[in-house]
PDB file of N, CA and C in Angstrom:
ATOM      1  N   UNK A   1      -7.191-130.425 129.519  1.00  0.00           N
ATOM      2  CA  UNK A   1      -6.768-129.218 128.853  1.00  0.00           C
ATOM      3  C   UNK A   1      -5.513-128.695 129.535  1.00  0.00           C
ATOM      4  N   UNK A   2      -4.155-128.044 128.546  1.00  0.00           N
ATOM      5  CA  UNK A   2      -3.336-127.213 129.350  1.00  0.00           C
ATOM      6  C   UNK A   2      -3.637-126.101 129.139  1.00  0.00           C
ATOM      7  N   UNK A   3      -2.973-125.330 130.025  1.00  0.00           N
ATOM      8  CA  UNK A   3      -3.010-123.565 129.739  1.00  0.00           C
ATOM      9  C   UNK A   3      -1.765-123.398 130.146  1.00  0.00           C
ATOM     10  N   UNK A   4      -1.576-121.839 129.657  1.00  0.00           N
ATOM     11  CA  UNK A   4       0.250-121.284 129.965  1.00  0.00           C
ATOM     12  C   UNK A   4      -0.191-120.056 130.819  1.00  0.00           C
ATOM     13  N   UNK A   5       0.748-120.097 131.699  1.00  0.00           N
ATOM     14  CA  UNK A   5       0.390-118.675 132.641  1.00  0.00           C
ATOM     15  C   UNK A   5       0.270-117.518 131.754  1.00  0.00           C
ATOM     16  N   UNK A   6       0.032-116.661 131.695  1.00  0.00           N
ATOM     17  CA  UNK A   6       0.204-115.262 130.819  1.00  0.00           C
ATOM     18  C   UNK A   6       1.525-114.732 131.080  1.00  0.00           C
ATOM     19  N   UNK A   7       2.098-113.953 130.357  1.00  0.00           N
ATOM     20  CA  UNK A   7       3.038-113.706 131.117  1.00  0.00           C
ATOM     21  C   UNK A   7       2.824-111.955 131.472  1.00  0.00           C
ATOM     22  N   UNK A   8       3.377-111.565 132.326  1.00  0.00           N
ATOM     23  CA  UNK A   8       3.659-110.778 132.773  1.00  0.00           C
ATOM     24  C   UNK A   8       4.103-110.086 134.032  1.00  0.00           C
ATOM     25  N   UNK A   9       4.668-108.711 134.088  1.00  0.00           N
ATOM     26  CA  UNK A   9       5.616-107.971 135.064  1.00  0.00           C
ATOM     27  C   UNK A   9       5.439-108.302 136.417  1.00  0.00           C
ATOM     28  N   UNK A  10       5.987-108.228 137.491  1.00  0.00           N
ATOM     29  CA  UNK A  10       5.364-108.207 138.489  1.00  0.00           C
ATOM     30  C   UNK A  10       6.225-107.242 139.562  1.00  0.00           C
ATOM     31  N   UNK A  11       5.992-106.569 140.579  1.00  0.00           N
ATOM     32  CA  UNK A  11       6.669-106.340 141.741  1.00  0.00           C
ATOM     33  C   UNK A  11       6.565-107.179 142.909  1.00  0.00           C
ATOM     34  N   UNK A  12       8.049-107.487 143.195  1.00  0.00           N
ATOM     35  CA  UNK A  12       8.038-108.220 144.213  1.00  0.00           C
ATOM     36  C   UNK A  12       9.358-107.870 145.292  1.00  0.00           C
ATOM     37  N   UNK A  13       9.290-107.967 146.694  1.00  0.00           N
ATOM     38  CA  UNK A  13      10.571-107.541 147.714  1.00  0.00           C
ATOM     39  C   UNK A  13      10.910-108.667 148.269  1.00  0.00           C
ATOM     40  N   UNK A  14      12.027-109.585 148.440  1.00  0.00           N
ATOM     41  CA  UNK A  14      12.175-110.680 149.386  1.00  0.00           C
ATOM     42  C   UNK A  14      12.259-110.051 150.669  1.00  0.00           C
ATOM     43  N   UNK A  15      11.634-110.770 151.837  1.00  0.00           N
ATOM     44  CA  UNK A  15      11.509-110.294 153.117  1.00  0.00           C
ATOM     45  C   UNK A  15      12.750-110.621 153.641  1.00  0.00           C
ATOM     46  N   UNK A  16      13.800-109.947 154.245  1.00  0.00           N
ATOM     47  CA  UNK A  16      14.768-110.609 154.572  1.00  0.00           C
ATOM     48  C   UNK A  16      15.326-109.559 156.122  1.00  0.00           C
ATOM     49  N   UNK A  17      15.761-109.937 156.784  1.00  0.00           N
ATOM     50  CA  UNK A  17      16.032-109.331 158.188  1.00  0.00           C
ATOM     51  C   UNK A  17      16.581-107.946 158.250  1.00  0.00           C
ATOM     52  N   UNK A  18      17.048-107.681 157.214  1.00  0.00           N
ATOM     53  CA  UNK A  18      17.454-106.261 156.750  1.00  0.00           C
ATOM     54  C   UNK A  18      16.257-104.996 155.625  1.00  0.00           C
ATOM     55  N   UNK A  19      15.442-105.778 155.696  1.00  0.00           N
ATOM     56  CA  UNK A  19      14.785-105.183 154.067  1.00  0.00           C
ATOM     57  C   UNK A  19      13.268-104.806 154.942  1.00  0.00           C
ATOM     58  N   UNK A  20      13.124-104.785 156.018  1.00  0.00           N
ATOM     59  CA  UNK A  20      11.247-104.784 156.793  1.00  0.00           C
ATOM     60  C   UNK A  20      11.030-103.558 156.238  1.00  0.00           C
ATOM     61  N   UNK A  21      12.277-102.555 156.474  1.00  0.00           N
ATOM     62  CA  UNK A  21      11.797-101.289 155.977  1.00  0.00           C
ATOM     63  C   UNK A  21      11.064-101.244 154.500  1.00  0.00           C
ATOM     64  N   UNK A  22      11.891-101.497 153.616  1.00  0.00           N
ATOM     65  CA  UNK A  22      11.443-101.639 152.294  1.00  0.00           C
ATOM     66  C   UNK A  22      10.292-102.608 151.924  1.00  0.00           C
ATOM     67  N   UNK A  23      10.405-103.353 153.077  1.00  0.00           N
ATOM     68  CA  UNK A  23       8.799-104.238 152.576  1.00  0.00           C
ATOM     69  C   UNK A  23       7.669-103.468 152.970  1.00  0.00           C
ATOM     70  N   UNK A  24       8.103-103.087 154.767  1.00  0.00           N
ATOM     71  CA  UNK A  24       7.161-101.888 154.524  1.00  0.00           C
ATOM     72  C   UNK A  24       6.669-100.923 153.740  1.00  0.00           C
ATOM     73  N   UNK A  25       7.481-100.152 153.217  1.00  0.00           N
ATOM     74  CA  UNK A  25       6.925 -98.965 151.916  1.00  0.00           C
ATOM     75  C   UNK A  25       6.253 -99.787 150.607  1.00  0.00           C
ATOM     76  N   UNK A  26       6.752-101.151 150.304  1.00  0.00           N
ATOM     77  CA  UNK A  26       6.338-101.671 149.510  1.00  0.00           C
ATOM     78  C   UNK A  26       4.924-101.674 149.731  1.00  0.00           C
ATOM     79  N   UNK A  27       4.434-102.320 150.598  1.00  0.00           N
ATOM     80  CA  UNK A  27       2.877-102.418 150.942  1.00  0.00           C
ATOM     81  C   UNK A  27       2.528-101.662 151.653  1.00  0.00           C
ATOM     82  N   UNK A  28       3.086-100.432 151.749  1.00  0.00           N
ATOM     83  CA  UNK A  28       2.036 -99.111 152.459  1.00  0.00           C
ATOM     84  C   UNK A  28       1.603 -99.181 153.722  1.00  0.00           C
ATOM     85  N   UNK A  29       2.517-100.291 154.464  1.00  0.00           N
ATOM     86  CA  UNK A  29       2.471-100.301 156.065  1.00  0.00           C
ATOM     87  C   UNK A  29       2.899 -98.678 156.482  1.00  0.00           C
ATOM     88  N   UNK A  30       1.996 -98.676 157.396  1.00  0.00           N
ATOM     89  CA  UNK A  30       2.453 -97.267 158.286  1.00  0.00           C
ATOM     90  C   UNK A  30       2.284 -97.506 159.935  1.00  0.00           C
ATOM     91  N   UNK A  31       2.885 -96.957 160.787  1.00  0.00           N
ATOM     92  CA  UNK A  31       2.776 -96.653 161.836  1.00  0.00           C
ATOM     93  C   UNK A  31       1.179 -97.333 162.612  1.00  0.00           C
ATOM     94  N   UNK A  32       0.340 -96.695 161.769  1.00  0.00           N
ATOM     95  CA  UNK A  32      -1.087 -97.310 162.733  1.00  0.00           C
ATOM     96  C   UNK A  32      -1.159 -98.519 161.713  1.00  0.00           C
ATOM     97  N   UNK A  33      -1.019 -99.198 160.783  1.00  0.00           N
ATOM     98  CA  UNK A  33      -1.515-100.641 160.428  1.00  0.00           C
ATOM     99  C   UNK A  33      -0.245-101.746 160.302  1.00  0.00           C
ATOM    100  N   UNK A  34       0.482-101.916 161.036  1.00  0.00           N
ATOM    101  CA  UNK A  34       1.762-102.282 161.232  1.00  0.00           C
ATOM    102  C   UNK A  34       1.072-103.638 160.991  1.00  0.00           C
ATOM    103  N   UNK A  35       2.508-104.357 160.339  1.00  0.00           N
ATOM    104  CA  UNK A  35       1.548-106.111 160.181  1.00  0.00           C
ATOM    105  C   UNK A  35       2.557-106.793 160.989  1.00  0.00           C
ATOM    106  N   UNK A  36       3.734-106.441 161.247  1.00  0.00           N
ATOM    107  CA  UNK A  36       4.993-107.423 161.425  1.00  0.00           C
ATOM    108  C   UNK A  36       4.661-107.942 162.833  1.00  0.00           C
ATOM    109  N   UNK A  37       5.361-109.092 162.556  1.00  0.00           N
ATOM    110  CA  UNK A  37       5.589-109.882 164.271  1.00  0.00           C
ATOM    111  C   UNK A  37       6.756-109.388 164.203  1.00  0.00           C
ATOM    112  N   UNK A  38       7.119-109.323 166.152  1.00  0.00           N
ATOM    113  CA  UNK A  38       8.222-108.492 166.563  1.00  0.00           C
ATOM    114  C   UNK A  38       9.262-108.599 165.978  1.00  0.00           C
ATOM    115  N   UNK A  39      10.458-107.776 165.595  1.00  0.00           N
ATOM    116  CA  UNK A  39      11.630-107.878 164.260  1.00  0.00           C
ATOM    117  C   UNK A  39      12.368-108.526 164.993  1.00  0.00           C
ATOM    118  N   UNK A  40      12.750-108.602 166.372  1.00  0.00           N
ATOM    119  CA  UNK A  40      13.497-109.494 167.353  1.00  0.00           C
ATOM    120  C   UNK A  40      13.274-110.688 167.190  1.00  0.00           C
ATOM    121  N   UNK A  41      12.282-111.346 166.338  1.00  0.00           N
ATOM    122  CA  UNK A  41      11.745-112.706 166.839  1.00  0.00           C
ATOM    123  C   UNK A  41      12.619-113.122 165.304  1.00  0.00           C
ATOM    124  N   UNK A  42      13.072-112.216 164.492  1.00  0.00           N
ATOM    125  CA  UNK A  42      13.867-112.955 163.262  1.00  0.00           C
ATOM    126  C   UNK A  42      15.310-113.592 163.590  1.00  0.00           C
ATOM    127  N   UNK A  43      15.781-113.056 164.953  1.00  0.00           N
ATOM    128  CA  UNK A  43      17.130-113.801 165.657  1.00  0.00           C
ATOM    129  C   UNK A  43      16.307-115.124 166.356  1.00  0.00           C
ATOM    130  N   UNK A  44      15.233-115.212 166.908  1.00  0.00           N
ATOM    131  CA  UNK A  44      15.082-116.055 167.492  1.00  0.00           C
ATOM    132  C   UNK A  44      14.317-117.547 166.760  1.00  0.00           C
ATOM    133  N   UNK A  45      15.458-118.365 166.912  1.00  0.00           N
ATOM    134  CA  UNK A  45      15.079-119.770 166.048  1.00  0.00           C
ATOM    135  C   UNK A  45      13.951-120.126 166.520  1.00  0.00           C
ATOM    136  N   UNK A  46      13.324-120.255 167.971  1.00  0.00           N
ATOM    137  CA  UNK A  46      12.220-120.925 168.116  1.00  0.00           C
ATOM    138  C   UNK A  46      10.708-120.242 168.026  1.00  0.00           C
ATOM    139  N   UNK A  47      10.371-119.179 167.261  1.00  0.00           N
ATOM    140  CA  UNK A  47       9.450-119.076 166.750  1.00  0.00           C
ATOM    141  C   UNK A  47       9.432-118.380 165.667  1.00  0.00           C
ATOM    142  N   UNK A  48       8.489-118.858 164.896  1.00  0.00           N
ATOM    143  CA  UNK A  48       8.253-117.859 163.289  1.00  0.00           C
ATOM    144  C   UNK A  48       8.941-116.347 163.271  1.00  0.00           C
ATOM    145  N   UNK A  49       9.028-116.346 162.275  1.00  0.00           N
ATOM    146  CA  UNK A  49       9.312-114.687 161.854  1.00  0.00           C
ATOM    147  C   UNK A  49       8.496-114.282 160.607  1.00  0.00           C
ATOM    148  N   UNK A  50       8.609-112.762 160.765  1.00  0.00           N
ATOM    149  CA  UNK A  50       8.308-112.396 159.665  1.00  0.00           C
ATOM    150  C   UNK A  50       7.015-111.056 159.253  1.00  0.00           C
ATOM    151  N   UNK A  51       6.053-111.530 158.620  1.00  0.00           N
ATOM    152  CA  UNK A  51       5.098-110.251 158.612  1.00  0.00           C
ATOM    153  C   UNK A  51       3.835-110.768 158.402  1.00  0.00           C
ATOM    154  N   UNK A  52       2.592-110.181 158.463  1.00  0.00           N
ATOM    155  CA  UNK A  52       1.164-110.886 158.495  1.00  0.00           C
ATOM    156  C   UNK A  52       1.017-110.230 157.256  1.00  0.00           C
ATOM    157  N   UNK A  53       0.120-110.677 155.972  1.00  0.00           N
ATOM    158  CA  UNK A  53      -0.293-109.849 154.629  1.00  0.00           C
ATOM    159  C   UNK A  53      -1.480-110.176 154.685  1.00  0.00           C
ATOM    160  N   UNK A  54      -2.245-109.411 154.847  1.00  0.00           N
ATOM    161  CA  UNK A  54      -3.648-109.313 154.450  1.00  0.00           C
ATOM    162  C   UNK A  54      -3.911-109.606 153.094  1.00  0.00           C
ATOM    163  N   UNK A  55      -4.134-111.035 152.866  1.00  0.00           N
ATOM    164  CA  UNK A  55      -4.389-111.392 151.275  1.00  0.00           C
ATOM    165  C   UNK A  55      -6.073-111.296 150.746  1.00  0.00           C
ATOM    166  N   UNK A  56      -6.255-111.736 149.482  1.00  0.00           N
ATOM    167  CA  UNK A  56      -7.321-112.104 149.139  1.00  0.00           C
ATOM    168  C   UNK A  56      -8.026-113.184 150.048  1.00  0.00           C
ATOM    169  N   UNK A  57      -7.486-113.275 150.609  1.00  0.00           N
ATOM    170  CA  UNK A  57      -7.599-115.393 150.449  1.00  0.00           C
ATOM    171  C   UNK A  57      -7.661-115.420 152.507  1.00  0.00           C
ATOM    172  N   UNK A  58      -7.693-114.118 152.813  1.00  0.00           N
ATOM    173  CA  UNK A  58      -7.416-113.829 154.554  1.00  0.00           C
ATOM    174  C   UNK A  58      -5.706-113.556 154.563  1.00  0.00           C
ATOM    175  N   UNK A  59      -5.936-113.202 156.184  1.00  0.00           N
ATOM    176  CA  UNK A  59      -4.465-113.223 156.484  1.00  0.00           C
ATOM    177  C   UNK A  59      -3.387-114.309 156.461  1.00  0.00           C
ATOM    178  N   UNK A  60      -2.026-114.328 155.588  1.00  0.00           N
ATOM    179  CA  UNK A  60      -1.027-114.792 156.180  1.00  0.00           C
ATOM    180  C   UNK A  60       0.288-114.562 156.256  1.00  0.00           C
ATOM    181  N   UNK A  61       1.029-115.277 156.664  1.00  0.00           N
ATOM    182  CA  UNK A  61       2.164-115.471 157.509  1.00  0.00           C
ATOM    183  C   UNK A  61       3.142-115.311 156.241  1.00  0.00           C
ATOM    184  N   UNK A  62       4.062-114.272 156.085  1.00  0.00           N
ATOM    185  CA  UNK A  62       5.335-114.230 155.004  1.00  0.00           C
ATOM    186  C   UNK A  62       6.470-114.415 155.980  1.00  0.00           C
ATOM    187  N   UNK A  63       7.239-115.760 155.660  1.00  0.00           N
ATOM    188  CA  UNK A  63       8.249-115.680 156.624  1.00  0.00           C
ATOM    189  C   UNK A  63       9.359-115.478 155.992  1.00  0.00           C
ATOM    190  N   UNK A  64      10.723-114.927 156.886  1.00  0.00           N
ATOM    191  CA  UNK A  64      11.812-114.426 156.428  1.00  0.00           C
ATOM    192  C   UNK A  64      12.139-115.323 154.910  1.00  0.00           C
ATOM    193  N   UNK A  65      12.598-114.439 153.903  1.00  0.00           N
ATOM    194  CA  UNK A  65      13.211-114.857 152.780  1.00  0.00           C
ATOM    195  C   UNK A  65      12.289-115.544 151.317  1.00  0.00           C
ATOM    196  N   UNK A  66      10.498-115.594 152.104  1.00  0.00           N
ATOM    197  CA  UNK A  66       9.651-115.321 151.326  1.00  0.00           C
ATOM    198  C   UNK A  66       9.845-113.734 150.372  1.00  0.00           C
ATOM    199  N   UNK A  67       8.815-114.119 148.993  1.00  0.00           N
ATOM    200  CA  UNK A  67       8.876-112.816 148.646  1.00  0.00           C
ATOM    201  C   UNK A  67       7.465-112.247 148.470  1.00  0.00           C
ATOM    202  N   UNK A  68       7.584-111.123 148.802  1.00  0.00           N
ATOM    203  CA  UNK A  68       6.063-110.403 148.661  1.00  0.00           C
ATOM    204  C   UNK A  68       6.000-109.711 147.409  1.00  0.00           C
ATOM    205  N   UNK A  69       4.853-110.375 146.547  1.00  0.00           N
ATOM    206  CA  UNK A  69       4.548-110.269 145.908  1.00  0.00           C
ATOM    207  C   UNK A  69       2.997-109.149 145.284  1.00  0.00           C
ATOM    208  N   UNK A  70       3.250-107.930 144.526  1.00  0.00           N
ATOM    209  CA  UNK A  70       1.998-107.414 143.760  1.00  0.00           C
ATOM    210  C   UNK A  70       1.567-107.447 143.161  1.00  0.00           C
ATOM    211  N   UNK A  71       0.520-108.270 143.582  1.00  0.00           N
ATOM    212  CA  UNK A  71      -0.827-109.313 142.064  1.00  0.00           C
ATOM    213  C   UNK A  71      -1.484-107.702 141.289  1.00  0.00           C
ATOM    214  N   UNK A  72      -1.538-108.728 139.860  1.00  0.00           N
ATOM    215  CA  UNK A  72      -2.114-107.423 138.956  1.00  0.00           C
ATOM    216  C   UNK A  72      -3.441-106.323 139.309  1.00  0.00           C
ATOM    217  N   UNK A  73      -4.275-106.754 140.117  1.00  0.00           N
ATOM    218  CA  UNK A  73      -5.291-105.860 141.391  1.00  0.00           C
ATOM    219  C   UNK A  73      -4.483-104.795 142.364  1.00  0.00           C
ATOM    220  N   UNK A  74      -3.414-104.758 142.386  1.00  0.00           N
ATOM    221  CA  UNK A  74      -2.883-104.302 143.916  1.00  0.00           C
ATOM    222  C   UNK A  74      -2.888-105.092 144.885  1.00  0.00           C
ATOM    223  N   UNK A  75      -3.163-106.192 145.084  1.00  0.00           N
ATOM    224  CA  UNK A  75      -2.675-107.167 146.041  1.00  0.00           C
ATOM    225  C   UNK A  75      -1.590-107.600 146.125  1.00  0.00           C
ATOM    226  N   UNK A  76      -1.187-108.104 147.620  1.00  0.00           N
ATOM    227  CA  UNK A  76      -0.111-108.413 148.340  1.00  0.00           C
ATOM    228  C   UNK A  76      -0.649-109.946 148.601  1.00  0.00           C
ATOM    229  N   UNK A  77       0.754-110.647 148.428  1.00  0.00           N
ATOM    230  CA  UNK A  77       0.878-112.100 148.731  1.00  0.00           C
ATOM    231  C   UNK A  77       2.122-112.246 149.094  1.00  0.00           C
ATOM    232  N   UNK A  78       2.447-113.503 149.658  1.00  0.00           N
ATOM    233  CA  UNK A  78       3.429-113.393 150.258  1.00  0.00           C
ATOM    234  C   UNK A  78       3.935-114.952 149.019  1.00  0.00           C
ATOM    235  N   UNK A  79       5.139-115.552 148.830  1.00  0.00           N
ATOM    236  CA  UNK A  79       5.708-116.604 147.603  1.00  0.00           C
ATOM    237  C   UNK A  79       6.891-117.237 148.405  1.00  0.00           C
ATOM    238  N   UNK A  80       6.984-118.231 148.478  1.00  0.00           N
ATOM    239  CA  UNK A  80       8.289-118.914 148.906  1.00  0.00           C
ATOM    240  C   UNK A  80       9.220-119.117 147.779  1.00  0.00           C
ATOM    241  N   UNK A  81      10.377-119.029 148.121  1.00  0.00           N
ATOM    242  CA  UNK A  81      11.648-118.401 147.590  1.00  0.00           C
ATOM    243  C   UNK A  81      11.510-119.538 146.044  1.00  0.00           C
ATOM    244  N   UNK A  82      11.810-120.945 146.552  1.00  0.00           N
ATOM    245  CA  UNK A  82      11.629-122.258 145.428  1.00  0.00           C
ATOM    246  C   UNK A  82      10.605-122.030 143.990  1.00  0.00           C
ATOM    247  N   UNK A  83       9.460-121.536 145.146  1.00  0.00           N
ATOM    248  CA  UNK A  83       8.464-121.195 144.033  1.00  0.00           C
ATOM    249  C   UNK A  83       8.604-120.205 143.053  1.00  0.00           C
ATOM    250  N   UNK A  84       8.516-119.102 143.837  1.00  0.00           N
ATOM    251  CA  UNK A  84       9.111-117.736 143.469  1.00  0.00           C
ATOM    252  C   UNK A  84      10.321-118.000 142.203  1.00  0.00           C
ATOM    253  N   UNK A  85      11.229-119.050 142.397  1.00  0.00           N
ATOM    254  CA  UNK A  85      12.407-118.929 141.168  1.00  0.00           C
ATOM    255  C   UNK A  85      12.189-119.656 140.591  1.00  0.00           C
ATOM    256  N   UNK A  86      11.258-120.741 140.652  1.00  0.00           N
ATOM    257  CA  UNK A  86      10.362-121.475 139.611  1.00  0.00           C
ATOM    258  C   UNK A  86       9.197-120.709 138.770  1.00  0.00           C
ATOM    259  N   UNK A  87       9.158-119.689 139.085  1.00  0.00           N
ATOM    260  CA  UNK A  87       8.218-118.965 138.280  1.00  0.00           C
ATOM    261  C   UNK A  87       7.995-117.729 137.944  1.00  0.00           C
ATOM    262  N   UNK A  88       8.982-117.206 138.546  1.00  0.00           N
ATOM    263  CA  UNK A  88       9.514-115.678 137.955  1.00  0.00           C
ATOM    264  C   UNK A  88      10.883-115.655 137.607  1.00  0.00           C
ATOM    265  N   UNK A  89      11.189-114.764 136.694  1.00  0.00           N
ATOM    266  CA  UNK A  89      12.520-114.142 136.422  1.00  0.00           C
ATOM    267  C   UNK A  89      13.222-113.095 136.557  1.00  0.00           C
ATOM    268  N   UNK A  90      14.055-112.540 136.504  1.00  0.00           N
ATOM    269  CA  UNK A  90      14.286-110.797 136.825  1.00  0.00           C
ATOM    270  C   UNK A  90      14.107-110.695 135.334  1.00  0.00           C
ATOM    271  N   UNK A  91      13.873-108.918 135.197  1.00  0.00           N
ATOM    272  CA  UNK A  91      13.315-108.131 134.077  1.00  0.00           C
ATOM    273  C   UNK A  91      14.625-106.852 134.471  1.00  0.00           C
ATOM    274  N   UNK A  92      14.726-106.499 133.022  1.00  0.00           N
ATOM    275  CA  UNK A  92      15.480-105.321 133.512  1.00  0.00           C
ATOM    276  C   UNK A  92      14.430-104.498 133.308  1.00  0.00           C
TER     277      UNK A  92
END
């Protein structure tokens, strides 16, 4: 059998070394539930960057230039960029 995705809207922020703020407000990080690994560690090539998202599915890892994504529940996921433009579009 095939099926077609449904379509519809979505909100989404690419995580990018300038934008933590705005990803923050996006997902309602505050002060006491902070998810990010240190913002310093996005200059540094030898380890990950990025932010932890508490998904459905457990915690993971959104790294720089992923996009975080808000599933039709209010959930947060995190989408790699390839995917992400393989399967969304902008909306005005």
């Amino acid at each position: 059998m095939k099926f077609r995705k449904k379509p519809v809207v979505i909100d989404a922020v690419q995580l990018t070394a300038d934008s933590f703020s705005d990803v923050e407000s996006f997902i309602g990080c505050t002060s006491n539930n902070r998810h990010y690994i240190n913002e310093r560690d996005l200059l540094n090539k030898t380890n990950p960057a990025g932010l932890f998202i508490k998904t459905l599915e457990g915690t993971m890892l959104a790294s720089v230039n992923d996009y975080i994504i808000k599933g039709v529940s209010g959930e947060f996921y995190p989408c790699k960029p390839d995917i992400f433009a393989a399967t969304y579009e902008k909306v005005d």
